[in-house]
PDB file of N, CA and C in Angstrom:
ATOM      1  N   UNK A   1       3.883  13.802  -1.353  1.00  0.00           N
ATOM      2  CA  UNK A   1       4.081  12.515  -0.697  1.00  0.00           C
ATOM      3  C   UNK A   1       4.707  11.538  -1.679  1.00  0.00           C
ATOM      4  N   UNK A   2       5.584  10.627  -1.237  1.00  0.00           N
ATOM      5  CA  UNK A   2       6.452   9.981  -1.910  1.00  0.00           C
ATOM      6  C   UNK A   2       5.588   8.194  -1.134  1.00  0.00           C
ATOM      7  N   UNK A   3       5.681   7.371  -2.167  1.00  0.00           N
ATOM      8  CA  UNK A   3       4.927   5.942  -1.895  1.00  0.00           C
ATOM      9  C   UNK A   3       5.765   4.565  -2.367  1.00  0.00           C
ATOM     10  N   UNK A   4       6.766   3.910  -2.019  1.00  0.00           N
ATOM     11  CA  UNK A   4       6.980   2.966  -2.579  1.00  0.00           C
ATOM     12  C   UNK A   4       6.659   1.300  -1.981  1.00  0.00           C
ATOM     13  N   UNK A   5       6.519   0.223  -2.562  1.00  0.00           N
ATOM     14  CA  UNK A   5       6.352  -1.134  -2.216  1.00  0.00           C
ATOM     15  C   UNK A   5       7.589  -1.913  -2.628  1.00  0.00           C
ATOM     16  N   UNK A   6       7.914  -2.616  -1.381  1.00  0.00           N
ATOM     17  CA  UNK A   6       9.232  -3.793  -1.388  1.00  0.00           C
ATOM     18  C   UNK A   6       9.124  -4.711  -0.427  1.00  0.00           C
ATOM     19  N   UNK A   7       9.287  -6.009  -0.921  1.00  0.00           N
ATOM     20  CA  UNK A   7      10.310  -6.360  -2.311  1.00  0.00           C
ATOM     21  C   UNK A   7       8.628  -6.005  -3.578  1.00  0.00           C
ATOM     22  N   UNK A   8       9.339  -6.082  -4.504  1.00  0.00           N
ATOM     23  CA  UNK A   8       7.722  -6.172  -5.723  1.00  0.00           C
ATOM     24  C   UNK A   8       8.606  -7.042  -6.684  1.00  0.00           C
ATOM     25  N   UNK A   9       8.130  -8.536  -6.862  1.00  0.00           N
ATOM     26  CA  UNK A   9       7.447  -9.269  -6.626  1.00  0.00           C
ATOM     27  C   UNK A   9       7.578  -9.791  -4.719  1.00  0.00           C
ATOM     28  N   UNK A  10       6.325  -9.920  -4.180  1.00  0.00           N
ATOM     29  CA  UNK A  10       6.757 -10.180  -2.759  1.00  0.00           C
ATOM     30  C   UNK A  10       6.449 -11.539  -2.514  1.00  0.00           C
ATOM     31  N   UNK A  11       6.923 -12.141  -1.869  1.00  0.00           N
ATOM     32  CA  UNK A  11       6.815 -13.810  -1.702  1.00  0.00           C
ATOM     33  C   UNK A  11       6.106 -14.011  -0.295  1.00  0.00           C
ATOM     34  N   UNK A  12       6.109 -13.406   0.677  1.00  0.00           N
ATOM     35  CA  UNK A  12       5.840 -13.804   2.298  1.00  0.00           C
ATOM     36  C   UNK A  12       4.975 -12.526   2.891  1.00  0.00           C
ATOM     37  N   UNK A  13       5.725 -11.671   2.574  1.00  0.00           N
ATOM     38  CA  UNK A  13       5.429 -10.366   3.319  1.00  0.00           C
ATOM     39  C   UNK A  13       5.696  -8.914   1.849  1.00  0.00           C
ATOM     40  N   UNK A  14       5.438  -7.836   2.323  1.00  0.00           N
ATOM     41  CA  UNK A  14       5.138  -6.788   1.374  1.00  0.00           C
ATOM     42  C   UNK A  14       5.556  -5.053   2.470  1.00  0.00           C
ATOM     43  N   UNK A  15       6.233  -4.429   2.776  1.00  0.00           N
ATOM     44  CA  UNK A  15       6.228  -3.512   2.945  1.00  0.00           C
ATOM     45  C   UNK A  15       6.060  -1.990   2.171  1.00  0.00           C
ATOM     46  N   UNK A  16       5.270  -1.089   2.442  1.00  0.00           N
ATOM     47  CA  UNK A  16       4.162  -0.444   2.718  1.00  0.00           C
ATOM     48  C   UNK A  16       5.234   1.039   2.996  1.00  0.00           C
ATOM     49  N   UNK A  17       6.017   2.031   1.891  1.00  0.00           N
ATOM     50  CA  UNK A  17       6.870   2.846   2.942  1.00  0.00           C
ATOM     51  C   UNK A  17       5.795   4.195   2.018  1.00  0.00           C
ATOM     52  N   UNK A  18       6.377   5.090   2.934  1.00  0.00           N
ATOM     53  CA  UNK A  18       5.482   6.640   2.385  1.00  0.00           C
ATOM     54  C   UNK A  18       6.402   7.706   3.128  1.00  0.00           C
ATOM     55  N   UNK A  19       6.362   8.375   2.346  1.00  0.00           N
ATOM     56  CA  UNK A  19       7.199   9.591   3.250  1.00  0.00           C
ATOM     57  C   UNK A  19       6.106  10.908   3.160  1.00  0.00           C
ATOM     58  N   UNK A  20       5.475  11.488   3.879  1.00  0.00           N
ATOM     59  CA  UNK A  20       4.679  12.597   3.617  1.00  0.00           C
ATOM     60  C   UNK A  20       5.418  14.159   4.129  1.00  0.00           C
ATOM     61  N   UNK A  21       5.139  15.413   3.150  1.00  0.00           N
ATOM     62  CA  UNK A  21       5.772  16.750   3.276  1.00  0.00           C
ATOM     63  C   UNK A  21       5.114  17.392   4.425  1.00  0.00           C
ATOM     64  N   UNK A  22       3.871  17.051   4.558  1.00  0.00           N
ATOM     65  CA  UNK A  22       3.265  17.719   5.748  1.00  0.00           C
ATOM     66  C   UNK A  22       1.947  17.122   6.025  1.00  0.00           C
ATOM     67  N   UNK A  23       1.438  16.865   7.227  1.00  0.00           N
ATOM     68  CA  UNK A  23       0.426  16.403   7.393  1.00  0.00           C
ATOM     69  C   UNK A  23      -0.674  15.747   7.087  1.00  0.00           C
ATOM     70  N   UNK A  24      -1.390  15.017   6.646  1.00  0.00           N
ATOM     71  CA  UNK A  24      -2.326  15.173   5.944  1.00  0.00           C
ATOM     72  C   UNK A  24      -3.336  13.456   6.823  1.00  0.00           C
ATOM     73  N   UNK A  25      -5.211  13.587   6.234  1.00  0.00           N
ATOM     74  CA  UNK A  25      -5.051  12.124   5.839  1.00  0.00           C
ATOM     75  C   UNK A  25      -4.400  11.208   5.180  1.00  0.00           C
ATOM     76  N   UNK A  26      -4.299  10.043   5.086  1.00  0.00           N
ATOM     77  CA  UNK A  26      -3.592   9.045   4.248  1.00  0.00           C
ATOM     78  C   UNK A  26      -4.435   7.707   4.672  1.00  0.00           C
ATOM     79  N   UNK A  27      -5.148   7.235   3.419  1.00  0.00           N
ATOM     80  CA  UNK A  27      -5.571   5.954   3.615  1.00  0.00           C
ATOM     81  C   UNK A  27      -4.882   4.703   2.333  1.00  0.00           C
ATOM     82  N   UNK A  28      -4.440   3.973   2.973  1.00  0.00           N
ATOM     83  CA  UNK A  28      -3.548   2.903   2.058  1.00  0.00           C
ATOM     84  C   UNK A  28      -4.518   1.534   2.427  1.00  0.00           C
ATOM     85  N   UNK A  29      -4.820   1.238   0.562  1.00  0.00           N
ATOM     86  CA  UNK A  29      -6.003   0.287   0.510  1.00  0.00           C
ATOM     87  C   UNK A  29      -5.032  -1.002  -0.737  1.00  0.00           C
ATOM     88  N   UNK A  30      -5.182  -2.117  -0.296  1.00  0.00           N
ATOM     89  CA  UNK A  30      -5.014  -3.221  -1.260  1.00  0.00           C
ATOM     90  C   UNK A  30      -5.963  -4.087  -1.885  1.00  0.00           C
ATOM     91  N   UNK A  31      -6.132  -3.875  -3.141  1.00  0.00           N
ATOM     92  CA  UNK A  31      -7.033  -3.889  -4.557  1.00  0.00           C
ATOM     93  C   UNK A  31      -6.518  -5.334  -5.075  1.00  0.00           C
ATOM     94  N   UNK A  32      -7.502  -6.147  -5.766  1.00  0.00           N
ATOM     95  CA  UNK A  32      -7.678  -7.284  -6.424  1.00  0.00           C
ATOM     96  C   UNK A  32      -7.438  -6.732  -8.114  1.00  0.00           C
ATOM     97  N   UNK A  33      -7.130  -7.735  -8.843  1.00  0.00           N
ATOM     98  CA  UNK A  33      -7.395  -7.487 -10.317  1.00  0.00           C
ATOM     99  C   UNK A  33      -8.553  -6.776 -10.763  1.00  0.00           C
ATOM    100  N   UNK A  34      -9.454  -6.811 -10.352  1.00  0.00           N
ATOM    101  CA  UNK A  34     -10.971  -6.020 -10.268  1.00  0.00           C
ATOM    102  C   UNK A  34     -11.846  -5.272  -9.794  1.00  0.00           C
ATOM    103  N   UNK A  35     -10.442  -4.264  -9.028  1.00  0.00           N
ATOM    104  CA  UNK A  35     -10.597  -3.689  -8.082  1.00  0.00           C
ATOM    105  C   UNK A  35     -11.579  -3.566  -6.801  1.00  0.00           C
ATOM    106  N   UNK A  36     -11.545  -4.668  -6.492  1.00  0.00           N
ATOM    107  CA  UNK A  36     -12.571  -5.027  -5.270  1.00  0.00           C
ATOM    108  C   UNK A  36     -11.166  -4.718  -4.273  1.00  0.00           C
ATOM    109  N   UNK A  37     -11.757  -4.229  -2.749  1.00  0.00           N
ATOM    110  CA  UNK A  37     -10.900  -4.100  -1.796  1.00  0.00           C
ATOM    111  C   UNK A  37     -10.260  -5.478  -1.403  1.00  0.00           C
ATOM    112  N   UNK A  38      -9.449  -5.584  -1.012  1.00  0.00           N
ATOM    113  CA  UNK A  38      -8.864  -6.686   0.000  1.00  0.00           C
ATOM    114  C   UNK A  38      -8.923  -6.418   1.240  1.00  0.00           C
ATOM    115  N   UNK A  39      -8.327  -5.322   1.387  1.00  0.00           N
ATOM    116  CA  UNK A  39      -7.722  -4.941   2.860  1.00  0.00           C
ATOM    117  C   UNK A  39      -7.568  -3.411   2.974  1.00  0.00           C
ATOM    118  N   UNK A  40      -7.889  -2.637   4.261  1.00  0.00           N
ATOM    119  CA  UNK A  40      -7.406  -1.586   4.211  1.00  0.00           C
ATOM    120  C   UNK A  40      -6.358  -1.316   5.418  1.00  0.00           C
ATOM    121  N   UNK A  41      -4.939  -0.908   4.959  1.00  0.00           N
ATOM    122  CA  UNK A  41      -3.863  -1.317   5.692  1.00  0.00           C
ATOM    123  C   UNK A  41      -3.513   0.018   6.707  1.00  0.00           C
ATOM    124  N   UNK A  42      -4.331   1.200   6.356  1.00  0.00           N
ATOM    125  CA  UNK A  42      -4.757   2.640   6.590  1.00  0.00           C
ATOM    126  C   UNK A  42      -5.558   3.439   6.429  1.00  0.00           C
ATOM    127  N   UNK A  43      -5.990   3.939   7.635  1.00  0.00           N
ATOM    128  CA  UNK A  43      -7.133   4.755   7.270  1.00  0.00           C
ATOM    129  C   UNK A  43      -6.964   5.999   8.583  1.00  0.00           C
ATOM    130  N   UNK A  44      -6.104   6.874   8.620  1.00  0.00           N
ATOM    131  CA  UNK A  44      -5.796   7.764   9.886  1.00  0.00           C
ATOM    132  C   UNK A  44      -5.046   8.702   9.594  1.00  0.00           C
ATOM    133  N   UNK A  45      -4.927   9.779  10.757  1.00  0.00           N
ATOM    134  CA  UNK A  45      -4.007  10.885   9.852  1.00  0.00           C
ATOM    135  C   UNK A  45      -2.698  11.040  10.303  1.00  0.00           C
ATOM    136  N   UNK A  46      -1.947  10.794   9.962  1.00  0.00           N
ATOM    137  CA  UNK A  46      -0.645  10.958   9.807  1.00  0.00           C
ATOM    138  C   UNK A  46      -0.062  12.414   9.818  1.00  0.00           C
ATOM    139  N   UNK A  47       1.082  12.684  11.055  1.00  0.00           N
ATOM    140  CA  UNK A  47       1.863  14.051  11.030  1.00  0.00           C
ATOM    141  C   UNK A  47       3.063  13.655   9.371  1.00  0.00           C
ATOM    142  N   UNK A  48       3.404  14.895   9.637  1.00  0.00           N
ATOM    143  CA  UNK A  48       4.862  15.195   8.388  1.00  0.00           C
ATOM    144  C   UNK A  48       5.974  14.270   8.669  1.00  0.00           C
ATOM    145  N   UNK A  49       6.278  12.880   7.989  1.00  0.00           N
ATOM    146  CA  UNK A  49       7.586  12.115   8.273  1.00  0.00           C
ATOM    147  C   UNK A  49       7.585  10.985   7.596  1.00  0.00           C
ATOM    148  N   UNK A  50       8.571  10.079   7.946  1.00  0.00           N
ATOM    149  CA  UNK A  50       8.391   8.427   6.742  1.00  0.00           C
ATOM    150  C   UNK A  50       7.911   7.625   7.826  1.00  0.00           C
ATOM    151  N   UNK A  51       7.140   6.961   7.215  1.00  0.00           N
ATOM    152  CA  UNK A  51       5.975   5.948   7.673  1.00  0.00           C
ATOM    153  C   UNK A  51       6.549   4.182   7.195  1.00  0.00           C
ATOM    154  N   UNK A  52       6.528   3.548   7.071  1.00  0.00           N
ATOM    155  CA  UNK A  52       6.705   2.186   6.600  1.00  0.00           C
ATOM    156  C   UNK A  52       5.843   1.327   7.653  1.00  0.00           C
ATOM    157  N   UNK A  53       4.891  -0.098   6.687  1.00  0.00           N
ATOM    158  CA  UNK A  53       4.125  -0.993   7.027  1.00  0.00           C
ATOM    159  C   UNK A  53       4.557  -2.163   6.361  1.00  0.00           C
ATOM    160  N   UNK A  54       4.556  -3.429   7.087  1.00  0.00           N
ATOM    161  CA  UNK A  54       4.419  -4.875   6.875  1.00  0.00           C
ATOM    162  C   UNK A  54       3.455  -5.258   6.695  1.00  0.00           C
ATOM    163  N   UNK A  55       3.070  -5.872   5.170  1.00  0.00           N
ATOM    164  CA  UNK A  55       1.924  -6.776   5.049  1.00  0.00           C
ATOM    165  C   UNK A  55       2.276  -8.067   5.002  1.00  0.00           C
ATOM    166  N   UNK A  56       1.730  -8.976   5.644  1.00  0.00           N
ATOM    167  CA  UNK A  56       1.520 -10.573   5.371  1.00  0.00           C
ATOM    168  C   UNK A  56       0.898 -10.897   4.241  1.00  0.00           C
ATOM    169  N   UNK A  57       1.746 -10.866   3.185  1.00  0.00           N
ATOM    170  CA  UNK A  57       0.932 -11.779   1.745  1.00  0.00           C
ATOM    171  C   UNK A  57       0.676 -12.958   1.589  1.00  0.00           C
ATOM    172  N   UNK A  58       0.867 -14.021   2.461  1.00  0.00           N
ATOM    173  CA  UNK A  58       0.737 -14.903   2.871  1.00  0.00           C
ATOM    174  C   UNK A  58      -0.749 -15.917   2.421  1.00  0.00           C
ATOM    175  N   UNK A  59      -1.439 -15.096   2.687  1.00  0.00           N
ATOM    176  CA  UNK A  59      -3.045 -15.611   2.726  1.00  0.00           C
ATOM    177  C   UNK A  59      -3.357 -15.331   1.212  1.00  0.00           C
ATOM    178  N   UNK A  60      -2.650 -14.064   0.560  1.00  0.00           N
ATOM    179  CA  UNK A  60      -3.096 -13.985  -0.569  1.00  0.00           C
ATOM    180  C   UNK A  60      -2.709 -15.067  -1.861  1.00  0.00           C
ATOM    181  N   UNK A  61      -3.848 -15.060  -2.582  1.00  0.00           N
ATOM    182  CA  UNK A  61      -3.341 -16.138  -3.589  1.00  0.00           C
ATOM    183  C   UNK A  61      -2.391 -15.322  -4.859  1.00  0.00           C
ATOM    184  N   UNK A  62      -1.116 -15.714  -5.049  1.00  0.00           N
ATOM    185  CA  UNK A  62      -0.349 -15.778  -5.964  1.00  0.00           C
ATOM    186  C   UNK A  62      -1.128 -14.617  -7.308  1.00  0.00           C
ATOM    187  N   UNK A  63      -0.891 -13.828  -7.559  1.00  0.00           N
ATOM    188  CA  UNK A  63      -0.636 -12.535  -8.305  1.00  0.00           C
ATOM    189  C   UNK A  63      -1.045 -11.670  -8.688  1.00  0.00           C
ATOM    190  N   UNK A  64      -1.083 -10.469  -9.833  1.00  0.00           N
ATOM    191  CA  UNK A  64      -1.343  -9.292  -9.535  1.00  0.00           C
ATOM    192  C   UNK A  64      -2.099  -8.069  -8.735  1.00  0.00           C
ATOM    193  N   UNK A  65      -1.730  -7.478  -7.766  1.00  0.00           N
ATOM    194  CA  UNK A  65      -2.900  -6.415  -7.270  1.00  0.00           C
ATOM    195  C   UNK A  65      -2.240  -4.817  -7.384  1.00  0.00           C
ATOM    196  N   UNK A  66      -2.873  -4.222  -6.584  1.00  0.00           N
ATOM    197  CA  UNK A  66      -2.312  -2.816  -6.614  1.00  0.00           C
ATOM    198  C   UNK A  66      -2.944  -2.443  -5.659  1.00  0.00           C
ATOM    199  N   UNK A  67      -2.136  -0.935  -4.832  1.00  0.00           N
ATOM    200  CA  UNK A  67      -2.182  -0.546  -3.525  1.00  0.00           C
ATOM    201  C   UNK A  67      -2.222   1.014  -4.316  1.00  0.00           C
ATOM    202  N   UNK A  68      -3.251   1.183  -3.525  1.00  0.00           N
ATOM    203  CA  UNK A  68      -3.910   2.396  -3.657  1.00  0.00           C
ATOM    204  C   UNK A  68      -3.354   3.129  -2.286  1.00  0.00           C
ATOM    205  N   UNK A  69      -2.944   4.495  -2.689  1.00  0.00           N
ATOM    206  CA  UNK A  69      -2.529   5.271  -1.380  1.00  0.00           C
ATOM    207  C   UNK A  69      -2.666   6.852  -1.755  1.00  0.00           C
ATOM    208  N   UNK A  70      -3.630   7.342  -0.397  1.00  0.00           N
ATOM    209  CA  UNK A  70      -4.464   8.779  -1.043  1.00  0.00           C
ATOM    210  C   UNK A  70      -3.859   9.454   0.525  1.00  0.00           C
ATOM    211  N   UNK A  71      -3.470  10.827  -0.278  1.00  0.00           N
ATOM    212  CA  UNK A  71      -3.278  11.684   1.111  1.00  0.00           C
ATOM    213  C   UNK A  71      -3.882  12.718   0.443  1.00  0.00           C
ATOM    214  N   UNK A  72      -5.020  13.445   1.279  1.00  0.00           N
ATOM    215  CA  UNK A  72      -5.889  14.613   1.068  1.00  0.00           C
ATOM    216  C   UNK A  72      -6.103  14.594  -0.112  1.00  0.00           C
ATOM    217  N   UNK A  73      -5.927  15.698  -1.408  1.00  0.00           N
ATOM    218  CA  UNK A  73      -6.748  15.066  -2.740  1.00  0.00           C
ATOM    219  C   UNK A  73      -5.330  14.478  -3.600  1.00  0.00           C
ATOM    220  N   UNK A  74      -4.442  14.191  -3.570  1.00  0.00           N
ATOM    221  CA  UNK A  74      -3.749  13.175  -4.455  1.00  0.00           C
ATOM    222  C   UNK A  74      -3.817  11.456  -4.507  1.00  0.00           C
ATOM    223  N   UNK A  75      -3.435  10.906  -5.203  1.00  0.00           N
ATOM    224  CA  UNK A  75      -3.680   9.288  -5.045  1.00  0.00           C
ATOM    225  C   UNK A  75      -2.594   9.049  -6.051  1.00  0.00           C
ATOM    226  N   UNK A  76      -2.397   7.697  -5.432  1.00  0.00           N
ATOM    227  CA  UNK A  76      -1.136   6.992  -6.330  1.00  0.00           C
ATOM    228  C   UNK A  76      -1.198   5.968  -6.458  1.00  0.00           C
ATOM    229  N   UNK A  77      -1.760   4.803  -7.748  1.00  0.00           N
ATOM    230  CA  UNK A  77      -1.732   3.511  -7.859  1.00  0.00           C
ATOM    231  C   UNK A  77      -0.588   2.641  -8.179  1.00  0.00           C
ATOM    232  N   UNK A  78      -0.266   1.450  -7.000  1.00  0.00           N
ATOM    233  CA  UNK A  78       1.013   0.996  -7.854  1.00  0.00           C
ATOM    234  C   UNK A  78       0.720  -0.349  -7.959  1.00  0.00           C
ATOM    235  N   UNK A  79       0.535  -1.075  -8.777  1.00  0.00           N
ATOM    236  CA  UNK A  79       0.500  -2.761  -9.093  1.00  0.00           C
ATOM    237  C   UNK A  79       1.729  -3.354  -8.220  1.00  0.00           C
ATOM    238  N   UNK A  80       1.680  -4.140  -7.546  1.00  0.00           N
ATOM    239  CA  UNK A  80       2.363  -5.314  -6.676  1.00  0.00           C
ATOM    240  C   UNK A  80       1.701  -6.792  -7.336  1.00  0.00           C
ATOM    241  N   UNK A  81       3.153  -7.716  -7.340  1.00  0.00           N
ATOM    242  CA  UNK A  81       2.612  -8.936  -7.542  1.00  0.00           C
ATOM    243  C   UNK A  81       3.243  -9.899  -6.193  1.00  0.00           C
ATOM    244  N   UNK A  82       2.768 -10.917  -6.038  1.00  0.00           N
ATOM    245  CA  UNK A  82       2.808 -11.727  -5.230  1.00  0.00           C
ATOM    246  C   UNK A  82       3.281 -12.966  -5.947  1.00  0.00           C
ATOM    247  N   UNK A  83       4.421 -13.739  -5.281  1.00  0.00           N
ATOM    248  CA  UNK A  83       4.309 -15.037  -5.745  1.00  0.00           C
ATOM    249  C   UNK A  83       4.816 -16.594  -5.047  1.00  0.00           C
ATOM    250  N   UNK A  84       4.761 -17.590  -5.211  1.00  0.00           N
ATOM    251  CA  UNK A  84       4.552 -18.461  -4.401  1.00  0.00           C
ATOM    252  C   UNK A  84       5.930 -19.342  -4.994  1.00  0.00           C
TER     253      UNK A  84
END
């Protein structure tokens, strides 16, 4: 599975893309500096194809987090910043 976030730095909004090889769960979670949850933007199973999500960063306050995204046993952390 392939995972990227754009724009990074995001000002308004944050999209969410994934491309998966074959099937699997996939839960995509957004993490604080201290890794406390924020939000979970996924939690379902997904067939074999590219996926893309819109987040509203909007509410969030101005900077660093990271988006956690797990399909069956792999995971991939990527830091996103936000800014105002």
């Amino acid at each position: 599975s392939q995972f990227s976030i754009y724009p990074n730095p995001a000002k308004n909004e944050a999209t969410f893309n994934f491309h998966l090889s074959e099937g699997s769960q996939v839960s995509l979670n957004i993490l604080d500096m201290n890794g406390r949850m924020i939000t979970q933007l996924v939690d379902e199973y997904y067939q074999q194809g590219n996926y893309s999500f819109k987040y509203n960063v909007r509410d969030l306050s101005a900077g660093i987090y990271f988006a956690t995204f797990i399909t069956g046993n792999k995971s991939s952390l990527q830091r996103f910043v936000i800014t105002r």
